[in-house]
N, C-alpha and C. Protein backbone atom coordinates (compact mmCIF):
# COMPACT_ATOMS: atom_id res chain seq x y z
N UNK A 1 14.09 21.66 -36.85
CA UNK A 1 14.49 22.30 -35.63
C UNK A 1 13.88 21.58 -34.42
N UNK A 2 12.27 21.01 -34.72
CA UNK A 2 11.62 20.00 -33.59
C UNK A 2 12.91 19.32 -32.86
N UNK A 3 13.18 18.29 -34.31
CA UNK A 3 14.05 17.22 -33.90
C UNK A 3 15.18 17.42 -33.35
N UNK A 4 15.60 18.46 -33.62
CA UNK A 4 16.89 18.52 -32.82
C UNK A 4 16.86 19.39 -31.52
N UNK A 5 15.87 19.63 -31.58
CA UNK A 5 15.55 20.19 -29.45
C UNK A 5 15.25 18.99 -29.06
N UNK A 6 14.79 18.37 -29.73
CA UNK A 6 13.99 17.07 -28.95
C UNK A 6 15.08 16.05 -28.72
N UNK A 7 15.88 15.91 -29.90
CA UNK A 7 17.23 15.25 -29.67
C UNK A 7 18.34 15.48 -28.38
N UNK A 8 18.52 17.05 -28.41
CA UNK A 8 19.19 17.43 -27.20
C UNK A 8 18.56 17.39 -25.77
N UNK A 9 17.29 17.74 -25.94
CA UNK A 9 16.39 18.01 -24.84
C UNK A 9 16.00 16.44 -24.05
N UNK A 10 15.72 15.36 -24.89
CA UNK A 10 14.98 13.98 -24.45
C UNK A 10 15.63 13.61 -23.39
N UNK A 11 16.99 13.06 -23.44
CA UNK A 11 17.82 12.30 -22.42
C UNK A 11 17.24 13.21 -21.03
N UNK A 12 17.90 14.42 -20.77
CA UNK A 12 17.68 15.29 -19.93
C UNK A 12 16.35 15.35 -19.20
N UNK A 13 15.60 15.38 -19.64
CA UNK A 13 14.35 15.78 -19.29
C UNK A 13 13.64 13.89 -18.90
N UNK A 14 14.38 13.32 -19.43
CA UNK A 14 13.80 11.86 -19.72
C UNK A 14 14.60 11.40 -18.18
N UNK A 15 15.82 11.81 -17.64
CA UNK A 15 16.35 11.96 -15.95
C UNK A 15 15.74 12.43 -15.14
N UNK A 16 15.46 13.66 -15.88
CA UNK A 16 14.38 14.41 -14.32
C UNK A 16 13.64 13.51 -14.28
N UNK A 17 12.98 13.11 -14.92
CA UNK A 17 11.41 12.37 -14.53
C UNK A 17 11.72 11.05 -14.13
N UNK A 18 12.49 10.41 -14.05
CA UNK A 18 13.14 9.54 -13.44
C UNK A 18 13.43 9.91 -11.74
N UNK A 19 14.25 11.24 -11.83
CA UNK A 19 14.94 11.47 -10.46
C UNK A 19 13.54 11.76 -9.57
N UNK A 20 12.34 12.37 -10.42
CA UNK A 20 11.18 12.80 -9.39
C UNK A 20 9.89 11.66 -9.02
N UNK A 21 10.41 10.39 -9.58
CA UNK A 21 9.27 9.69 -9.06
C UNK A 21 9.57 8.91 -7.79
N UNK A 22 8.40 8.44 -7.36
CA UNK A 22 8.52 8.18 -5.65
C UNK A 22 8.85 6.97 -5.70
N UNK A 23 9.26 6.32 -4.79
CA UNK A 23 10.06 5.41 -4.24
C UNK A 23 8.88 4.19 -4.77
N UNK A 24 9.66 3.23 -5.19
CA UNK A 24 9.38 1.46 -5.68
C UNK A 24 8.35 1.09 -4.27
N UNK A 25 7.14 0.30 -4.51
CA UNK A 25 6.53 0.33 -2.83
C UNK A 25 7.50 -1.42 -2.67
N UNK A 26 7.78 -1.40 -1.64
CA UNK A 26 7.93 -3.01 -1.18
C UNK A 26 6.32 -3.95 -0.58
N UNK A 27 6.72 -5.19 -1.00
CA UNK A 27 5.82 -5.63 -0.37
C UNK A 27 6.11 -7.03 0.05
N UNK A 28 5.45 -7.71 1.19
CA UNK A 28 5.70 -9.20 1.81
C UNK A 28 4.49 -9.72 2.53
N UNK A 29 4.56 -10.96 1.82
CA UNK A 29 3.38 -11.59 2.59
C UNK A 29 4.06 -12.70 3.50
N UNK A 30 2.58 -13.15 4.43
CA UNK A 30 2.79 -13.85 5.68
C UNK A 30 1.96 -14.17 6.95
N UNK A 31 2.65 -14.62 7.71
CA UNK A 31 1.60 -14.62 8.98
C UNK A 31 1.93 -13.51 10.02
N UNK A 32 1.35 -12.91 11.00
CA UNK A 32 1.66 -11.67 12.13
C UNK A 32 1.94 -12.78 13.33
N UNK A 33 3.50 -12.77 13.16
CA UNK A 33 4.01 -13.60 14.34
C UNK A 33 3.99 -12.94 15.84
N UNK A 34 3.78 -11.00 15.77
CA UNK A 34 3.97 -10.04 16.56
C UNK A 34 3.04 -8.87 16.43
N UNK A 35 2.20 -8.48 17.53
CA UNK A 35 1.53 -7.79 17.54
C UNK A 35 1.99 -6.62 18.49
N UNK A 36 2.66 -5.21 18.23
CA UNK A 36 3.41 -4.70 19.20
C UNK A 36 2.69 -3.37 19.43
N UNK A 37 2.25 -2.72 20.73
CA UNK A 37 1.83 -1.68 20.88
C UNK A 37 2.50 -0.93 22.18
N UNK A 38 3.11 0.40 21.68
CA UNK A 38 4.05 1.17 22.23
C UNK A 38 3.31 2.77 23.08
N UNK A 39 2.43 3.24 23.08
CA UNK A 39 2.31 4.23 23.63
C UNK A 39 3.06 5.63 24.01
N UNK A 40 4.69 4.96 24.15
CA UNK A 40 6.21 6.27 24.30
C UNK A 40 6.04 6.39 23.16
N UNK A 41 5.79 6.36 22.25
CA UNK A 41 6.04 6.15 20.21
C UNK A 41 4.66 7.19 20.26
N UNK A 42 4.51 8.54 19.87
CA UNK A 42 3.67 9.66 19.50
C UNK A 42 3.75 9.23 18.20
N UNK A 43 2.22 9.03 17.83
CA UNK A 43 1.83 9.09 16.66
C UNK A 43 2.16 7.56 15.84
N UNK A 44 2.20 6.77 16.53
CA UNK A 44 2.63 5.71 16.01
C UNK A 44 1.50 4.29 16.51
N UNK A 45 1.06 3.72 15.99
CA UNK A 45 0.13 2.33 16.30
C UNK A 45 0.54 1.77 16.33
N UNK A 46 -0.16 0.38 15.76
CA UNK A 46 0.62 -0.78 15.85
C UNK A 46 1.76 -1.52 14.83
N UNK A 47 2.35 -2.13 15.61
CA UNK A 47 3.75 -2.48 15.15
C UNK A 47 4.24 -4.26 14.79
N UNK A 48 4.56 -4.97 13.61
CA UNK A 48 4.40 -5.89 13.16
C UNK A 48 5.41 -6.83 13.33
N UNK A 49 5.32 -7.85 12.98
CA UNK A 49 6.44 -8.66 12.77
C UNK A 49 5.70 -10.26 12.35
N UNK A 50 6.60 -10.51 11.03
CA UNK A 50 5.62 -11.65 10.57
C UNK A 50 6.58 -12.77 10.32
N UNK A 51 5.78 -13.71 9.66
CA UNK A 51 6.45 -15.29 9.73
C UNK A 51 6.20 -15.37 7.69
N UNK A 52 6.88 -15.32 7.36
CA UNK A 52 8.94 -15.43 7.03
C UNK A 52 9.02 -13.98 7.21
N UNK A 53 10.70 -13.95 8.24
CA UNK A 53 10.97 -12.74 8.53
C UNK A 53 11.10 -11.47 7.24
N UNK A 54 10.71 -10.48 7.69
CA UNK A 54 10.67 -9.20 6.94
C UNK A 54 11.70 -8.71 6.62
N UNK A 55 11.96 -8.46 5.03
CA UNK A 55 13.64 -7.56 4.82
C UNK A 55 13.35 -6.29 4.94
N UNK A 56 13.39 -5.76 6.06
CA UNK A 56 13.09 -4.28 7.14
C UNK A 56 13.70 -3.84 7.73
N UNK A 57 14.22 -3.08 8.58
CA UNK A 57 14.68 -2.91 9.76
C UNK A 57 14.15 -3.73 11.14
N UNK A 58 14.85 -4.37 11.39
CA UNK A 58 14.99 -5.77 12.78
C UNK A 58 13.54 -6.86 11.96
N UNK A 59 13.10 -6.43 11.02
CA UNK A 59 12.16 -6.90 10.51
C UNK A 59 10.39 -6.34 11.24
N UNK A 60 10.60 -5.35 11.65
CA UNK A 60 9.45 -4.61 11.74
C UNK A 60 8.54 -3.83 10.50
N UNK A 61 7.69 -3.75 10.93
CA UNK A 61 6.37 -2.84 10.03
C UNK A 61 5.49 -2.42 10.65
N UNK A 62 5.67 -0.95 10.74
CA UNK A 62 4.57 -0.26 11.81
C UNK A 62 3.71 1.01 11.05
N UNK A 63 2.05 0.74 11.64
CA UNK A 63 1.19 1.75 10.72
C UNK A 63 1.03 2.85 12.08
N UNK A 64 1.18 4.21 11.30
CA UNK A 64 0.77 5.62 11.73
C UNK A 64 0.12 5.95 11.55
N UNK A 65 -0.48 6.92 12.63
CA UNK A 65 -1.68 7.48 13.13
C UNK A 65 -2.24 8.09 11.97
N UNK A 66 -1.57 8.77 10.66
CA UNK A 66 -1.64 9.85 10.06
C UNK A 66 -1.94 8.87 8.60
N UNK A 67 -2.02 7.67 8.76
CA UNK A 67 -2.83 7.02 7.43
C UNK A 67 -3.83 7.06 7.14
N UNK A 68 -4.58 7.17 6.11
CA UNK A 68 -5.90 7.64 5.88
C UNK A 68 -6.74 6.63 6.06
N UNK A 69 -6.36 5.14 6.16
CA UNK A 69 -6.89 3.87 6.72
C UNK A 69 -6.69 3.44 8.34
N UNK A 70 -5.92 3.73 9.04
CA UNK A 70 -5.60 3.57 10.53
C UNK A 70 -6.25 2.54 11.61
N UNK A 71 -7.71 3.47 11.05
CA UNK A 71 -8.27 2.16 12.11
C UNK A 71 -8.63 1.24 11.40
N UNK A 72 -9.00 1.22 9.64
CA UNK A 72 -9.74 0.14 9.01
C UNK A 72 -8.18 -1.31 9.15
N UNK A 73 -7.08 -0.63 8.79
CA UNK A 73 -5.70 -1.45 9.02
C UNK A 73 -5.80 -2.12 10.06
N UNK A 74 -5.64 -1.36 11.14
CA UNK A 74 -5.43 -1.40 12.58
C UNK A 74 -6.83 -2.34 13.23
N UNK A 75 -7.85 -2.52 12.56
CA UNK A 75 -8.07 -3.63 12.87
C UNK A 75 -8.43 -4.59 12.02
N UNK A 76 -7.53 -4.56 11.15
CA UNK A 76 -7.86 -5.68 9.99
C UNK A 76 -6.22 -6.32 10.93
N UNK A 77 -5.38 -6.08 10.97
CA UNK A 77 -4.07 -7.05 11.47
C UNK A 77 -4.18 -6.45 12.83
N UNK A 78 -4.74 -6.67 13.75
CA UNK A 78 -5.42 -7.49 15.06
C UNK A 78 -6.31 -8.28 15.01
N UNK A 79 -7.25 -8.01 13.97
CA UNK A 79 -8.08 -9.38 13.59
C UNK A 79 -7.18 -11.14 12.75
N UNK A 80 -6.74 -10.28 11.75
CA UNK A 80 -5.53 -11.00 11.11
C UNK A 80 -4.38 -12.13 12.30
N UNK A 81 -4.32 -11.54 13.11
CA UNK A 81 -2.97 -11.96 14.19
C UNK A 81 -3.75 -12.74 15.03
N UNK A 82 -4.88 -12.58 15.43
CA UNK A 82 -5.82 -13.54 16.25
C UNK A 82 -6.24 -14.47 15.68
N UNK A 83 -6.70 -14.61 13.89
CA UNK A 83 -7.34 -15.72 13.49
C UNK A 83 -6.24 -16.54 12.36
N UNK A 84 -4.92 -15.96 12.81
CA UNK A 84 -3.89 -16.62 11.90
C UNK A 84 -4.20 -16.36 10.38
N UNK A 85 -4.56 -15.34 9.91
CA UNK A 85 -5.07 -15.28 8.36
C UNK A 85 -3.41 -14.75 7.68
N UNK A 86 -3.25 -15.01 6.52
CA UNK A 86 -1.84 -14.49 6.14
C UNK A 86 -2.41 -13.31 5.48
N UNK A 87 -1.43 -12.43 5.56
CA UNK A 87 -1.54 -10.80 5.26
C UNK A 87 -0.33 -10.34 3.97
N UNK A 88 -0.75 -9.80 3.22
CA UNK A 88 0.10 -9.12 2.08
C UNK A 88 -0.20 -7.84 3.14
N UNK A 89 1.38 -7.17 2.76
CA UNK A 89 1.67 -5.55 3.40
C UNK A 89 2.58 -4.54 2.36
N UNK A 90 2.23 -4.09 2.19
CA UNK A 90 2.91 -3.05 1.05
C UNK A 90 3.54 -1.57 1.95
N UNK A 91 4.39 -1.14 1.67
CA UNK A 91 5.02 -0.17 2.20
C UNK A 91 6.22 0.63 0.92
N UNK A 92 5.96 1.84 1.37
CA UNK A 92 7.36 3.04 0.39
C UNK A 92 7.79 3.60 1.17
N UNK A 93 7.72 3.52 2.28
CA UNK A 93 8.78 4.44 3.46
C UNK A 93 9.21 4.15 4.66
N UNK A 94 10.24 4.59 5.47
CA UNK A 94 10.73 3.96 6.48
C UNK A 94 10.73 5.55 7.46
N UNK A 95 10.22 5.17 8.73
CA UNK A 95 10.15 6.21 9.75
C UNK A 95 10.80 5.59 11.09
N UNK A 96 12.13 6.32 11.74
CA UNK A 96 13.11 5.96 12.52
C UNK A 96 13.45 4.76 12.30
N UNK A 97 13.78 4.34 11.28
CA UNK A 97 14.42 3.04 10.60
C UNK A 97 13.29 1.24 10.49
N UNK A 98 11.81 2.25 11.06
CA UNK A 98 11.22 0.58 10.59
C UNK A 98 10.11 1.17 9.40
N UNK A 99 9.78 0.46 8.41
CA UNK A 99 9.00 0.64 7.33
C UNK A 99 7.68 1.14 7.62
N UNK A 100 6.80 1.69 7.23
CA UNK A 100 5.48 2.25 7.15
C UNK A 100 4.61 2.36 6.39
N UNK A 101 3.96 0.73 7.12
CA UNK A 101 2.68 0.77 6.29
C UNK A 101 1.84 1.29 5.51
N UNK A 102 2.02 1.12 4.21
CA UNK A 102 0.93 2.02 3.64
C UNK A 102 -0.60 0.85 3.32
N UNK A 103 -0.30 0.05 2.79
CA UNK A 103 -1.72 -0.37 3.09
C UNK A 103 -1.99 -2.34 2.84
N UNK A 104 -3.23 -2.97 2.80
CA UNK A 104 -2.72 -4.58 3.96
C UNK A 104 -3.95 -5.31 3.14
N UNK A 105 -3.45 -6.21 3.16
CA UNK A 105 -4.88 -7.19 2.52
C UNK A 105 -4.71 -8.20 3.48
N UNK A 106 -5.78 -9.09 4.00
CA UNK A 106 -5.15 -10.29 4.22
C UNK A 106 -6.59 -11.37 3.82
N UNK A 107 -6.24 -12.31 4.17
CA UNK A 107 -7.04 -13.47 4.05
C UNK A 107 -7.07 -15.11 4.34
N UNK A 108 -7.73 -15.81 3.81
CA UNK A 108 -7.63 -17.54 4.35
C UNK A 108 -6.62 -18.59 3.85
């Protein structure tokens, strides 16, 4: 009787858990060709743009206020953009159509 709930039941249950996991993260490395800071933009920091262009929206990447890293980010790529270091950026979401940073490595 196992086997045959489990038979009927697997596929099904084997979708949900499919349909409920979170989004693939993207990620791109590079140089910060653009360092953009907006102030009309509530809740929003700084705003990216790197060298090879980003498959993004206009090719932006911007980190929010509401990341649990903000300022450690926020000044790791202003430091990054001043000393030309290339940056890996990882992101799973897009807010008013440009991606959002979730979190940044960079280096020499």
């Amino acid at each position: 009787m196992k086997a045959q709930l489990l038979k009927y039941l697997g596929l099904p249950c084997a979708l949900v858990m499919l349909g409920n996991t979170s989004a693939l993260a993207d990620s791109a490395s590079g140089t910060i060709r653009e360092y953009h800071l907006n102030p009309q933009v509530a809740g929003r920091g700084v705003c990216i743009q790197m060298n090879p262009t980003l498959p993004t929206g206009g090719g932006w990447l911007c980190l929010w206020k509401d990341n649990a890293l903000y300022q450690e980010i926020s000044d790791l790529l202003r430091e990054s953009y001043s000393s030309r270091k290339t940056c890996a950026v990882t992101w799973t979401t897009y807010r008013g159509g440009l991606a959002d940073i979730d979190y940044v490595s960079c280096y020499n």
